[in-house]
C-alpha atoms as a PDB file:
ATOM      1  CA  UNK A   1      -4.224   6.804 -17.787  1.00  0.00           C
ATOM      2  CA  UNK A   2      -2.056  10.137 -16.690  1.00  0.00           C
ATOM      3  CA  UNK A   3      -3.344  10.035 -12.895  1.00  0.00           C
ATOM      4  CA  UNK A   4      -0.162   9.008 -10.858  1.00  0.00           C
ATOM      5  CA  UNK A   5      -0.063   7.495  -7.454  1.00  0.00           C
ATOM      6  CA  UNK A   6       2.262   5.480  -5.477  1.00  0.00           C
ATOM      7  CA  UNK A   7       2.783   1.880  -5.889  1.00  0.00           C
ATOM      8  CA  UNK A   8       1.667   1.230  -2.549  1.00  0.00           C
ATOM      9  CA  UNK A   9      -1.482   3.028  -3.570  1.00  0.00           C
ATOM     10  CA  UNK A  10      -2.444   0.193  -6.282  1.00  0.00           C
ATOM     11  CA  UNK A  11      -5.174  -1.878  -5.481  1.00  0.00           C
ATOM     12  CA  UNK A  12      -3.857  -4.544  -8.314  1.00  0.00           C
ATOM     13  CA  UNK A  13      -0.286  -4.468  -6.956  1.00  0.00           C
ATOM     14  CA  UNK A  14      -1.470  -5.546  -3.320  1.00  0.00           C
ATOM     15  CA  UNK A  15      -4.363  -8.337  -4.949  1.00  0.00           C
ATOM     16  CA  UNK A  16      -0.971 -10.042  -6.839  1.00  0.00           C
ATOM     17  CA  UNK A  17       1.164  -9.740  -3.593  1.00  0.00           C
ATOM     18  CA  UNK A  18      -2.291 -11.001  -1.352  1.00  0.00           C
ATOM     19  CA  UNK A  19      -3.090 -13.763  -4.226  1.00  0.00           C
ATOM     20  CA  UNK A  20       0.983 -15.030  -4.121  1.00  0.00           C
ATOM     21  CA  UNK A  21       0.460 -14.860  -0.305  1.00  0.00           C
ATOM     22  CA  UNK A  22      -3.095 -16.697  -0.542  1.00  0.00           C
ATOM     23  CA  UNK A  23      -1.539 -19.350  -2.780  1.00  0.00           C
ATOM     24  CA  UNK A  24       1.557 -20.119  -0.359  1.00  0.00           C
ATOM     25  CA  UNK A  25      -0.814 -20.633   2.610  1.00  0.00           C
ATOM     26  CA  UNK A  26      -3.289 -22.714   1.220  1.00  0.00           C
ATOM     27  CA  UNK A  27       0.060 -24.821  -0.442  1.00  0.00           C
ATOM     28  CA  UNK A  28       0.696 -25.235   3.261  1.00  0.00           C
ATOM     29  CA  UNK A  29      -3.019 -26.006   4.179  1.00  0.00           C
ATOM     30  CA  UNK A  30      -4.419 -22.360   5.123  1.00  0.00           C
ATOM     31  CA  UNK A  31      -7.040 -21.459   2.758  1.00  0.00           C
ATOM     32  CA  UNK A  32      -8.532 -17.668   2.573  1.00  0.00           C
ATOM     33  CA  UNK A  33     -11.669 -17.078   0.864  1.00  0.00           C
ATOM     34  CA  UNK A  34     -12.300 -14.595  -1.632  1.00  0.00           C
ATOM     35  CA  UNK A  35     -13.935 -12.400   0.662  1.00  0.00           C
ATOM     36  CA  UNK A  36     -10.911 -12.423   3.048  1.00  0.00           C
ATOM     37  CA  UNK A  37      -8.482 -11.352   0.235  1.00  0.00           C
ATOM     38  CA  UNK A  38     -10.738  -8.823  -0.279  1.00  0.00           C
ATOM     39  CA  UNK A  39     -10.683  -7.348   2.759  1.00  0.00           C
ATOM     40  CA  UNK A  40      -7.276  -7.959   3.399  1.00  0.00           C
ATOM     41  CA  UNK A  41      -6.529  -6.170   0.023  1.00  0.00           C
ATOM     42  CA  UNK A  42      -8.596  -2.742   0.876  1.00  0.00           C
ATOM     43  CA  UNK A  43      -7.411  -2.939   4.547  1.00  0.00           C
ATOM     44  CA  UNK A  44      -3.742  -2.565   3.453  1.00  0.00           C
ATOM     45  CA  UNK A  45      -4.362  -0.067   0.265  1.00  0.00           C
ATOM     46  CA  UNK A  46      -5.967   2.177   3.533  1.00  0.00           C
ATOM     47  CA  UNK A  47      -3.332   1.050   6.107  1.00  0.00           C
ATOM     48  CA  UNK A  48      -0.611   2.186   3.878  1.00  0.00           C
ATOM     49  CA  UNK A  49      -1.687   5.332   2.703  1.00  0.00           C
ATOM     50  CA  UNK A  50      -2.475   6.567   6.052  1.00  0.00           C
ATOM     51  CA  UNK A  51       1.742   5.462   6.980  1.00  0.00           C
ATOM     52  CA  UNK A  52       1.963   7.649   3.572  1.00  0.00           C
ATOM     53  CA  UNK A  53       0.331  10.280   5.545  1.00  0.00           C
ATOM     54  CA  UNK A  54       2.120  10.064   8.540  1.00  0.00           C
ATOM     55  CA  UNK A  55       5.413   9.922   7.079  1.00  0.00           C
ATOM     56  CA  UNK A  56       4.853  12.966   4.713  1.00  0.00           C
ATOM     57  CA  UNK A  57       4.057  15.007   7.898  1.00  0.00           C
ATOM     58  CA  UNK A  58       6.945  14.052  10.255  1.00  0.00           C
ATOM     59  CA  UNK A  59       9.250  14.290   6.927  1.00  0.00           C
ATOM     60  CA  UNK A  60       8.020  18.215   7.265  1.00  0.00           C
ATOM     61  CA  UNK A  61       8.177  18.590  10.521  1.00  0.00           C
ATOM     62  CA  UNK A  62      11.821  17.393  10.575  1.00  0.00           C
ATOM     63  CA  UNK A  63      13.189  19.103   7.640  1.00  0.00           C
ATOM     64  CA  UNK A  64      16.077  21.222   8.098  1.00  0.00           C
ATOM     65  CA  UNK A  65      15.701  22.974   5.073  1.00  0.00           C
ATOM     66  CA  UNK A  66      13.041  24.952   2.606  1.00  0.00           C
ATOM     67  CA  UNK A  67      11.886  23.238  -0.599  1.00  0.00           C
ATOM     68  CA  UNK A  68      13.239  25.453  -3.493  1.00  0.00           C
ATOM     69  CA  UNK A  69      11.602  26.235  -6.761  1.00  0.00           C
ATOM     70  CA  UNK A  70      13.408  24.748  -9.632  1.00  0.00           C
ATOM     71  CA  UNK A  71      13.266  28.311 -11.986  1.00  0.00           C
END
């Protein structure tokens, strides 16, 4: 695997952080289906890169000074 992306990015990372949620909530008698995590699970892999987005633009915008080659 040498693509890289950002932890927020990770499908896997949010279905362990929505599967600790699910199993909290149904310890205190809410239950969510498997559909629901599903959902839940793509909705905030796309919410997330779109703050990604967002943020990489008014980081530009804002920036008092040019990005400088490294040679």
């Amino acid at each position: 695997m040498l693509d890289l992306k950002n932890w927020y990015s990770s499908k896997t990372i949010w279905g362990a952080v929505i599967s600790v949620v699910a199993s909290v909530l149904h310890f205190t008698g809410i239950d969510l289906g498997a559909a629901d995590k599903s959902q839940l699970v793509d909705s905030i892999v796309n919410i997330s890169g779109a703050l990604g987005g967002l943020l990489a633009v008014y980081g530009r915008v804002t920036a008092r000074a040019a990005i400088k080659s490294a040679s």
